[in-house]
N, C-alpha and C. Protein backbone atom coordinates (compact mmCIF):
# COMPACT_ATOMS: atom_id res chain seq x y z
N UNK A 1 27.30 -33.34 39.69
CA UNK A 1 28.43 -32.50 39.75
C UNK A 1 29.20 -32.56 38.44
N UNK A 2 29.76 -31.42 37.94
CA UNK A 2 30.23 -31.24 36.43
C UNK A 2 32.06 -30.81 36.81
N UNK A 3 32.28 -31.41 36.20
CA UNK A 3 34.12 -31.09 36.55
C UNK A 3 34.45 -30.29 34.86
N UNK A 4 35.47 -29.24 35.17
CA UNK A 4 35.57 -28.02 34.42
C UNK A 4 37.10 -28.75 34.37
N UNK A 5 37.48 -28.55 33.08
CA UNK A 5 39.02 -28.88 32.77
C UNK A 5 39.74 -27.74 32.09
N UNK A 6 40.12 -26.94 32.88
CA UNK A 6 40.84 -25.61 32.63
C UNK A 6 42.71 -25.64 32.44
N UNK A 7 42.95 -25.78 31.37
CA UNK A 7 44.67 -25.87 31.37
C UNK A 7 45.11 -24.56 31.12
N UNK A 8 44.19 -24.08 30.87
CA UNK A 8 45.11 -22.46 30.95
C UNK A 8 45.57 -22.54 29.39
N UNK A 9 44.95 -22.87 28.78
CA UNK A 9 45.37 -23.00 26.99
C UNK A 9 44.30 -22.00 26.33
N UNK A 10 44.61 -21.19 25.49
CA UNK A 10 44.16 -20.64 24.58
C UNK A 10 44.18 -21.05 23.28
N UNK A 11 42.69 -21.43 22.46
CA UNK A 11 42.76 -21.95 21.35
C UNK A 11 43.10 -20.72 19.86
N UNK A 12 43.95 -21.17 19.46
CA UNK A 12 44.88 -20.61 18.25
C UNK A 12 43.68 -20.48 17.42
N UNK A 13 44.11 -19.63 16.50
CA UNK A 13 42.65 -19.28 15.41
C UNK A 13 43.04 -20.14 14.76
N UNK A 14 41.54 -20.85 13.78
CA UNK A 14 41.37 -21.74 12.88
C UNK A 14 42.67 -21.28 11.53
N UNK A 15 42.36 -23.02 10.88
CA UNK A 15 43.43 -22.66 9.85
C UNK A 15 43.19 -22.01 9.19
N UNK A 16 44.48 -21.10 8.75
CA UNK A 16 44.21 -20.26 7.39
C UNK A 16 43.79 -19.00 7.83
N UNK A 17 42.89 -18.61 9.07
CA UNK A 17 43.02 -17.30 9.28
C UNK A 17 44.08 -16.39 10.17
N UNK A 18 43.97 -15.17 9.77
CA UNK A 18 45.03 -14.57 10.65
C UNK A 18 44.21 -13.02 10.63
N UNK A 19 44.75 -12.27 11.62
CA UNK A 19 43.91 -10.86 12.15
C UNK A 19 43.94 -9.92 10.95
N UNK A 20 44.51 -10.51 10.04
CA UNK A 20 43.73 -9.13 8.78
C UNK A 20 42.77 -9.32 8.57
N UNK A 21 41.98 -8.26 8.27
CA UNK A 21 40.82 -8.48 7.89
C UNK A 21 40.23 -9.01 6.85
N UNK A 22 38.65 -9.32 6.55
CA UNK A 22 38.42 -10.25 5.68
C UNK A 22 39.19 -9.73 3.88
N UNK A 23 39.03 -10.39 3.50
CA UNK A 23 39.61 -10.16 2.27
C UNK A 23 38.53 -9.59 1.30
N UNK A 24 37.49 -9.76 1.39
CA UNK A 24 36.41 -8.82 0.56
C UNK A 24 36.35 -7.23 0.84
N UNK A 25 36.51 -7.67 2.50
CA UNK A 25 36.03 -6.31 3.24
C UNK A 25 37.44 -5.33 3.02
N UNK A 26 38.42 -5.52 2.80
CA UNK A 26 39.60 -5.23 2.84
C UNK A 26 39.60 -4.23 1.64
N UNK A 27 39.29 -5.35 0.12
CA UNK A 27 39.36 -4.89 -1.21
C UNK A 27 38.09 -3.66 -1.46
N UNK A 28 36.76 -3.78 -0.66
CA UNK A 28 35.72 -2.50 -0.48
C UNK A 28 36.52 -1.49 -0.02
N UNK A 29 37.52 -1.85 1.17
CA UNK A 29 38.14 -0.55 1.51
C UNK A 29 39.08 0.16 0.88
N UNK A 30 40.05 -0.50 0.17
CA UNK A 30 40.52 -0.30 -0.81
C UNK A 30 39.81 0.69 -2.09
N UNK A 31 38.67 -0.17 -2.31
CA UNK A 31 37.95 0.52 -3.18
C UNK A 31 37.18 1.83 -3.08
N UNK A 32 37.10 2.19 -1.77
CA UNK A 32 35.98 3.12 -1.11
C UNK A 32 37.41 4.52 -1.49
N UNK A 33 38.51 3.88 -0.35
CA UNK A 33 39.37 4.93 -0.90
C UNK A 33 39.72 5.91 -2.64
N UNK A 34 39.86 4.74 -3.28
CA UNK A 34 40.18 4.87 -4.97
C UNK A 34 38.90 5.68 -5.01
N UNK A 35 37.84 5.07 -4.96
CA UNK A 35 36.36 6.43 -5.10
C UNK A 35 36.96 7.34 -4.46
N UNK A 36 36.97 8.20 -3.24
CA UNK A 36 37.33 9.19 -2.84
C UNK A 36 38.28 9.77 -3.75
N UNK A 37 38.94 9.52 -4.02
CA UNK A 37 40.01 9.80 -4.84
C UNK A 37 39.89 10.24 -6.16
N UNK A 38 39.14 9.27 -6.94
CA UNK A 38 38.89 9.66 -8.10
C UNK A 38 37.58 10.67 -8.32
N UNK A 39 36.50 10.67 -7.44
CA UNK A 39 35.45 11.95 -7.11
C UNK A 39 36.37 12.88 -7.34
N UNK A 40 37.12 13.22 -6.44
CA UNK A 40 37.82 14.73 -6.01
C UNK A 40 39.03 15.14 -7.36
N UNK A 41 39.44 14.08 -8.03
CA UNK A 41 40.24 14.36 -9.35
C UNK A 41 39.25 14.87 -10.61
N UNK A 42 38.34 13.78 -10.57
CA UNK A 42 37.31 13.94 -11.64
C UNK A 42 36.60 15.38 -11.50
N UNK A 43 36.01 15.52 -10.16
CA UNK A 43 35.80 17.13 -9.73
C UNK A 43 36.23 17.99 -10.15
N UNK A 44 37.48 17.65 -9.13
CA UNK A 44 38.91 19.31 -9.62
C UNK A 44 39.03 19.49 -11.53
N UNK A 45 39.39 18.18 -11.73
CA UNK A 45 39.29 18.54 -13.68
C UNK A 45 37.82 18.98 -14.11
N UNK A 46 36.71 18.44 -13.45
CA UNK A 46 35.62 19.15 -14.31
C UNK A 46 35.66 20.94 -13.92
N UNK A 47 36.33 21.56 -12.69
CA UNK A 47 36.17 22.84 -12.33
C UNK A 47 37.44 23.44 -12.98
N UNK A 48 38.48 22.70 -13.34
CA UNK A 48 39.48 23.31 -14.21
C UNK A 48 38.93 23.18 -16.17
N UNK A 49 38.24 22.55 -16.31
CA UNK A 49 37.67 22.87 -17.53
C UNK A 49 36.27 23.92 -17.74
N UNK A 50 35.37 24.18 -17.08
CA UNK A 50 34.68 24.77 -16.42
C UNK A 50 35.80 26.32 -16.78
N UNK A 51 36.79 26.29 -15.93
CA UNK A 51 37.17 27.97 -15.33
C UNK A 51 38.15 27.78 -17.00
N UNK A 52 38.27 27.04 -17.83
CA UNK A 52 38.90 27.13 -18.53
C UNK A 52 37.44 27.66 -19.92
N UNK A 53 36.95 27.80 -19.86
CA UNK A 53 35.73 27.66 -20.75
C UNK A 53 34.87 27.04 -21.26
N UNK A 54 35.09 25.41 -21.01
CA UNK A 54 34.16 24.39 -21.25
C UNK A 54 32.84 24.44 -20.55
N UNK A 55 31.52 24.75 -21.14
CA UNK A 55 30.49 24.96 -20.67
C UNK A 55 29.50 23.64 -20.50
N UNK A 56 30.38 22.52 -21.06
CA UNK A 56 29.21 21.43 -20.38
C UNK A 56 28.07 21.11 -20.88
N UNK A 57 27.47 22.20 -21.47
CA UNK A 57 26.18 22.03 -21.95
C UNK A 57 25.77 21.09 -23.03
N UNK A 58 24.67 20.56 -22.51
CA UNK A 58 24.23 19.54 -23.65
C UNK A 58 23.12 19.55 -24.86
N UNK A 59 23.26 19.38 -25.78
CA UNK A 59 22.23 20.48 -26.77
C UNK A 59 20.68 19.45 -26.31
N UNK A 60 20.16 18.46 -25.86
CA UNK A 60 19.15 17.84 -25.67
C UNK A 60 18.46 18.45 -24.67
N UNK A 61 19.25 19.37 -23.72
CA UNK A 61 18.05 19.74 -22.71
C UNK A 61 18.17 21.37 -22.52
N UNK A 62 19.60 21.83 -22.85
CA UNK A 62 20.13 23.08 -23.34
C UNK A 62 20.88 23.61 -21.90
N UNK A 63 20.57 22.78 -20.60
CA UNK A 63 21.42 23.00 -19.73
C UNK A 63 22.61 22.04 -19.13
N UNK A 64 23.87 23.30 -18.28
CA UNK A 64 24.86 22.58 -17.98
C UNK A 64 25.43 21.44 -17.22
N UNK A 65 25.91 20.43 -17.71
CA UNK A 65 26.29 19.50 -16.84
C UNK A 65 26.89 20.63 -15.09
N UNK A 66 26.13 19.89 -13.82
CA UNK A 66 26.60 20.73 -12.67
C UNK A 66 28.15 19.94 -12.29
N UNK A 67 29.43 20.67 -11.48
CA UNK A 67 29.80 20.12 -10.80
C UNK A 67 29.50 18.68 -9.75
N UNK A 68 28.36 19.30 -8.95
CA UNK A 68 28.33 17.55 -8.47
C UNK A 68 27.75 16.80 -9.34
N UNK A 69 26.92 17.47 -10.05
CA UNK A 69 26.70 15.85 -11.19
C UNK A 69 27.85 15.18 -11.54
N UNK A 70 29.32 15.31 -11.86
CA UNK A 70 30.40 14.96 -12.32
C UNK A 70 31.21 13.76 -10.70
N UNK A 71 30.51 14.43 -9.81
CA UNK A 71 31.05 13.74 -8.30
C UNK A 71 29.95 12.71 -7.78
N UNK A 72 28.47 12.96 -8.34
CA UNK A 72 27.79 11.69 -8.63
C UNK A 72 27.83 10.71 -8.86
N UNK A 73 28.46 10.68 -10.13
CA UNK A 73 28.08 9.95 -11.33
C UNK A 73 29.85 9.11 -11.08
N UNK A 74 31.08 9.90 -10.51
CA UNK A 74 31.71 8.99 -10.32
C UNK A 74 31.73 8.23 -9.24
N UNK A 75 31.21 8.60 -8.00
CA UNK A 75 31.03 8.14 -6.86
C UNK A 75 30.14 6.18 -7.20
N UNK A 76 29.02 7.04 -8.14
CA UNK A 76 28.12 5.74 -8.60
C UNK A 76 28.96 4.57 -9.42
N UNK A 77 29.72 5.09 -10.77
CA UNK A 77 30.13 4.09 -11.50
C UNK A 77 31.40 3.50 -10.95
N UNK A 78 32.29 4.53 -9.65
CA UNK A 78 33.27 3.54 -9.06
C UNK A 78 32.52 2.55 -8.33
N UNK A 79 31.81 2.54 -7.47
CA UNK A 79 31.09 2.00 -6.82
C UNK A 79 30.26 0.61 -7.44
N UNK A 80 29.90 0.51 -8.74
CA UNK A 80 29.68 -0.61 -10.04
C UNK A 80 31.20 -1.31 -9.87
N UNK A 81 32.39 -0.59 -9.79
CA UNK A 81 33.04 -1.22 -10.11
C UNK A 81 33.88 -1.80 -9.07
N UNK A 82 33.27 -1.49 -7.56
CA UNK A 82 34.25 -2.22 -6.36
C UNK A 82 32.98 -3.43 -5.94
N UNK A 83 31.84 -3.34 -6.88
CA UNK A 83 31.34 -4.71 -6.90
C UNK A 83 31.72 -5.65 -7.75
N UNK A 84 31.75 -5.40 -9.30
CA UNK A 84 32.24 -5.98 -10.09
C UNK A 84 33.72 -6.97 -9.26
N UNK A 85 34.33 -6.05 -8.58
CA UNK A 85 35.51 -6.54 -7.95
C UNK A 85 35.80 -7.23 -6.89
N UNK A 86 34.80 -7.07 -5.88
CA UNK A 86 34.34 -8.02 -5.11
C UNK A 86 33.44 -9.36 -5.38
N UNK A 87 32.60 -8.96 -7.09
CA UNK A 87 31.78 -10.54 -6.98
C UNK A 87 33.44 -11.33 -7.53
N UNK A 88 33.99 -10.62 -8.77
CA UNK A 88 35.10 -11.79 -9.36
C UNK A 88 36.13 -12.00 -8.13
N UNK A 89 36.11 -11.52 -7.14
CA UNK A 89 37.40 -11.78 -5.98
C UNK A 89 36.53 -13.23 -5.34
N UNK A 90 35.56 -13.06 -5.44
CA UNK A 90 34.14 -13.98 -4.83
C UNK A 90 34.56 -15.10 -6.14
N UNK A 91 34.39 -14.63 -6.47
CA UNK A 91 33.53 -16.36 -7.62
C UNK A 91 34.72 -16.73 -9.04
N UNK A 92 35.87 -15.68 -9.19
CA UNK A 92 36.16 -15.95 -10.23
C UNK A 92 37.90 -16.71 -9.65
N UNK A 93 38.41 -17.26 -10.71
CA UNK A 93 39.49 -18.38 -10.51
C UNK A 93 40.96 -17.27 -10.73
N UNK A 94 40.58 -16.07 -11.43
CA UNK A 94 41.63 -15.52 -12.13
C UNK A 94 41.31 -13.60 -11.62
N UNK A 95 40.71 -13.21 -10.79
CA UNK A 95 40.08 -12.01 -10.41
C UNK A 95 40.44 -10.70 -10.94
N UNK A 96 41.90 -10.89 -10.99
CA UNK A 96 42.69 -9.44 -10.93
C UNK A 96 42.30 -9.34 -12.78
N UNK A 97 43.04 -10.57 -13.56
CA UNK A 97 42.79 -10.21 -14.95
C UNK A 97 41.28 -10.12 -15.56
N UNK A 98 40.56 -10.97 -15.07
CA UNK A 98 39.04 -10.95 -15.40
C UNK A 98 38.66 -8.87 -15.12
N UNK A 99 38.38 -8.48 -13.81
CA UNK A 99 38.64 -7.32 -13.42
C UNK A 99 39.10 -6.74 -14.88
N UNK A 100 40.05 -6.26 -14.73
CA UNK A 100 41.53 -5.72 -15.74
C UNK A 100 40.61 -5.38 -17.32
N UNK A 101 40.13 -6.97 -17.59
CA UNK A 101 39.30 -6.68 -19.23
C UNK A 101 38.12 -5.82 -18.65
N UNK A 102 36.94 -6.97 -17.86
CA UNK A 102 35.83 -6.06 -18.16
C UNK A 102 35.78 -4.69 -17.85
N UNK A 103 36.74 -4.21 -17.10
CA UNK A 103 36.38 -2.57 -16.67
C UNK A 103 37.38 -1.79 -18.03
N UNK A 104 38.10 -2.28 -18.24
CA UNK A 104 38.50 -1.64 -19.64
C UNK A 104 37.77 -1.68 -20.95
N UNK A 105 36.93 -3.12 -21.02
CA UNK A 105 35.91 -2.67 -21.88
C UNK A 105 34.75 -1.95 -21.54
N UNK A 106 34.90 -1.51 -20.43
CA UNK A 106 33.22 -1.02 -19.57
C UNK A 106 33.47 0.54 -19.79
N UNK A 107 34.84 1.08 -19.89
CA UNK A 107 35.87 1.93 -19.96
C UNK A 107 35.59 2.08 -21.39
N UNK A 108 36.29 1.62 -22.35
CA UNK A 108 36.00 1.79 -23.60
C UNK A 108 34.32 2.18 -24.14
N UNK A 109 33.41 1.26 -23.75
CA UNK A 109 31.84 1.68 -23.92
C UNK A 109 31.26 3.04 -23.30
N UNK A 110 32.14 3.57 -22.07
CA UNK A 110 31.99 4.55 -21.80
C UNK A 110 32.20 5.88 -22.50
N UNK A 111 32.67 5.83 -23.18
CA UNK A 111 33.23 7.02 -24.37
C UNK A 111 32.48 7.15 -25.28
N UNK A 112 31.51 6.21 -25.44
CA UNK A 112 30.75 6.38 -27.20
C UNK A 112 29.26 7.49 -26.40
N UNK A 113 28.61 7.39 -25.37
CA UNK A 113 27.82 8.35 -25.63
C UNK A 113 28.47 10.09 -25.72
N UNK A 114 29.62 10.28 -24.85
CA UNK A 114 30.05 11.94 -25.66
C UNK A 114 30.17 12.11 -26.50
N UNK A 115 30.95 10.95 -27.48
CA UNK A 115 30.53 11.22 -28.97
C UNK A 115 29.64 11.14 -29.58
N UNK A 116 28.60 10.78 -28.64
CA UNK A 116 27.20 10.86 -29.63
C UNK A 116 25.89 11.95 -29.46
N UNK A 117 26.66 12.47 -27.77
CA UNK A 117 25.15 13.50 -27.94
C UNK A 117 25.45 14.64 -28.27
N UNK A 118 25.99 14.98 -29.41
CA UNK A 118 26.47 15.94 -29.80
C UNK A 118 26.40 17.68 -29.83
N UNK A 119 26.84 17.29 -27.94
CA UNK A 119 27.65 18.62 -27.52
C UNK A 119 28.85 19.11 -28.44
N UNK A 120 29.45 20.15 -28.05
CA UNK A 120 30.51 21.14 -28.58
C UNK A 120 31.57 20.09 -28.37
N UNK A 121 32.66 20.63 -29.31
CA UNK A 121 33.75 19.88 -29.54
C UNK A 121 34.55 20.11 -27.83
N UNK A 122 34.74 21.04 -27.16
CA UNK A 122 35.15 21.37 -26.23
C UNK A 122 34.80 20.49 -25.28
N UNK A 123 33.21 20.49 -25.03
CA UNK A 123 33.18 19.92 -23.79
C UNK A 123 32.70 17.96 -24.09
N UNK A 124 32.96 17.73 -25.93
CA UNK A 124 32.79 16.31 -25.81
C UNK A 124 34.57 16.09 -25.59
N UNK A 125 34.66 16.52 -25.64
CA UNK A 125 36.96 16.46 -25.63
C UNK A 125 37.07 15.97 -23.90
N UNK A 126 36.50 17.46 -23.04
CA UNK A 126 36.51 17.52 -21.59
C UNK A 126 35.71 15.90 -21.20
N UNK A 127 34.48 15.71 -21.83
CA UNK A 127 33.58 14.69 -21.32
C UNK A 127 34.46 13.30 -21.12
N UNK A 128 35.25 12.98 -22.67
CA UNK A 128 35.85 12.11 -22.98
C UNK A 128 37.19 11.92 -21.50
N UNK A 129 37.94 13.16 -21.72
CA UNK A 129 38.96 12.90 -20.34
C UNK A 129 38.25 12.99 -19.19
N UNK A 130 37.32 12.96 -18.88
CA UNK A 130 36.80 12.84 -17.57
C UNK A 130 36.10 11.44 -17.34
N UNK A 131 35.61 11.52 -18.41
CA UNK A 131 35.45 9.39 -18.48
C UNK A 131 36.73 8.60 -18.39
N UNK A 132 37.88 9.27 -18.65
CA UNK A 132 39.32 8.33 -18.15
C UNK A 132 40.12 8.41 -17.03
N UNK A 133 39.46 9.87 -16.30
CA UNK A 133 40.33 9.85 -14.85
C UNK A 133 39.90 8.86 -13.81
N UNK A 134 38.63 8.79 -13.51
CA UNK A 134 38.77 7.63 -12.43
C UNK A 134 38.60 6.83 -12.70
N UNK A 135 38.74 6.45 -13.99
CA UNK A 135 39.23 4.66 -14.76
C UNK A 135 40.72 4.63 -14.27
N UNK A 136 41.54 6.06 -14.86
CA UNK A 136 42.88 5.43 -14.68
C UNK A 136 42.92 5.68 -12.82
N UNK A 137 42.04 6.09 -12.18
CA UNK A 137 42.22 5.68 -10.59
C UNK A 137 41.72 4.29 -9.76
N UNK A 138 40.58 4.31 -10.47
CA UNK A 138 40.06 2.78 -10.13
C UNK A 138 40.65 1.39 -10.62
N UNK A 139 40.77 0.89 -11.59
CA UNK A 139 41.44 0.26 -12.53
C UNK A 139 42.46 0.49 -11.53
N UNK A 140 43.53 0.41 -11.80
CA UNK A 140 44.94 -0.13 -11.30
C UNK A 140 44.73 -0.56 -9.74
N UNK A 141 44.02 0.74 -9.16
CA UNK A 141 44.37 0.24 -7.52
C UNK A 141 43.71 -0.73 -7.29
N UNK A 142 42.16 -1.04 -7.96
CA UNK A 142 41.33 -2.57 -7.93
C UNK A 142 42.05 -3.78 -8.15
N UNK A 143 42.84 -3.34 -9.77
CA UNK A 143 43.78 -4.61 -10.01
C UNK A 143 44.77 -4.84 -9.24
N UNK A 144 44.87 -3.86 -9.00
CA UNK A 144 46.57 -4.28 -7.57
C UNK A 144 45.95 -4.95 -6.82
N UNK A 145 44.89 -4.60 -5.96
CA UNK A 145 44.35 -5.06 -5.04
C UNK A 145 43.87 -6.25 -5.22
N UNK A 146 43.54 -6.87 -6.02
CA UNK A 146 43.08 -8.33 -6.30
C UNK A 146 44.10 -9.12 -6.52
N UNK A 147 45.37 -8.67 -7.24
CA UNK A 147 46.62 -9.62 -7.25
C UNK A 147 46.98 -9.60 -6.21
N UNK A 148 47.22 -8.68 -5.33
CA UNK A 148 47.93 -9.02 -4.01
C UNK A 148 46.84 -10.18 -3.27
N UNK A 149 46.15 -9.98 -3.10
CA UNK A 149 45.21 -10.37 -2.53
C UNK A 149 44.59 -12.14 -2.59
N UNK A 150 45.37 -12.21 -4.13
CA UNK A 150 44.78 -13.73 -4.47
C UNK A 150 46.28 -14.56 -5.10
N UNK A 151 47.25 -13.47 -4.89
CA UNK A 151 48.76 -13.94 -5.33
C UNK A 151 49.15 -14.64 -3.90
C-alpha cells in the first residue's frame, strides 16, 4: 500500500523563471517583426524609385533588378542578422554592443558591391539607399532588443 501526501500546495516555478517567454524566442520575434517591416519599406522605396525612373538594371546581365528580388534579398539578409543576434544573445558577455559593430560593419561592406558593378549613377545612388533602410530598421530594434533583454 502507497500513501499519497497531498497538501494542496502548488510548486512555484523554478528560480529565475517567470511566464515571459524565452528570451531567444522573444528577440526572433522581435526580429521576425523588424523583417516584416523593413521588406515592406525596402519594397515601397524600391517601387518609389522604380515609378520615379530608376531602372535597376545591371549592365552584367542587361536585365532589371525585380521588385521581389528587393523583398528577397531583405527578408534573407534580415534574417542573417536575427541569427547573428540570437548566437551573441547566446554566447556573447556584451550582446547588444558586439551586435551594434558587426552589423554596422556588415552594413558598411554592404555598399561596396553597387559601387562596383557599375550600373547607372541613378540606380547605384537608389541601390546604395536601399542597402540602408532595413539596416536603419534592423539595427536599432535588434540593439534595443538585446539591451533590454540582458540589462
Amino acid at each position: 500500500m502507497s500513501s499519497m501526501n497531498d497538501n494542496g500546495l502548488v510548486a512555484a516555478p523554478a528560480a529565475g523563471r517567470t511566464s515571459h517567454p524565452h528570451p531567444l524566442r522573444r528577440l526572433a520575434g522581435t526580429g521576425l517583426v523588424a523583417t516584416l517591416a523593413a521588406m515592406t519599406a525596402t519594397t515601397l522605396a524600391a517601387a518609389l524609385a522604380q515609378a520615379v525612373g530608376v531602372d535597376f538594371e545591371l549592365p552584367d546581365g542587361g536585365e532589371a533588378i525585380p521588385l521581389a528580388g528587393f523583398a528577397v534579398v531583405t527578408v534573407f539578409f534580415s534574417a542573417v542578422g536575427i541569427v547573428i543576434a540570437v548566437a551573441l544573445r547566446r554566447w556573447s558577455a556584451r550582446p547588444a554592443e558586439r551586435f551594434l559593430w558587426t552589423t554596422l560593419s556588415l552594413t558598411a561592406l554592404s555598399l561596396v558591391p553597387p559601387l562596383l558593378c557599375g550600373a547607372n549613377t541613378s540606380t547605384t545612388t537608389a541601390l546604395l539607399g536601399l542597402h540602408l533602410i532595413p539596416a536603419a530598421v534592423m539595427i536599432p530594434t535588434l540593439t534595443r532588443s538585446l539591451r533590454t533583454q540582458s540589462g
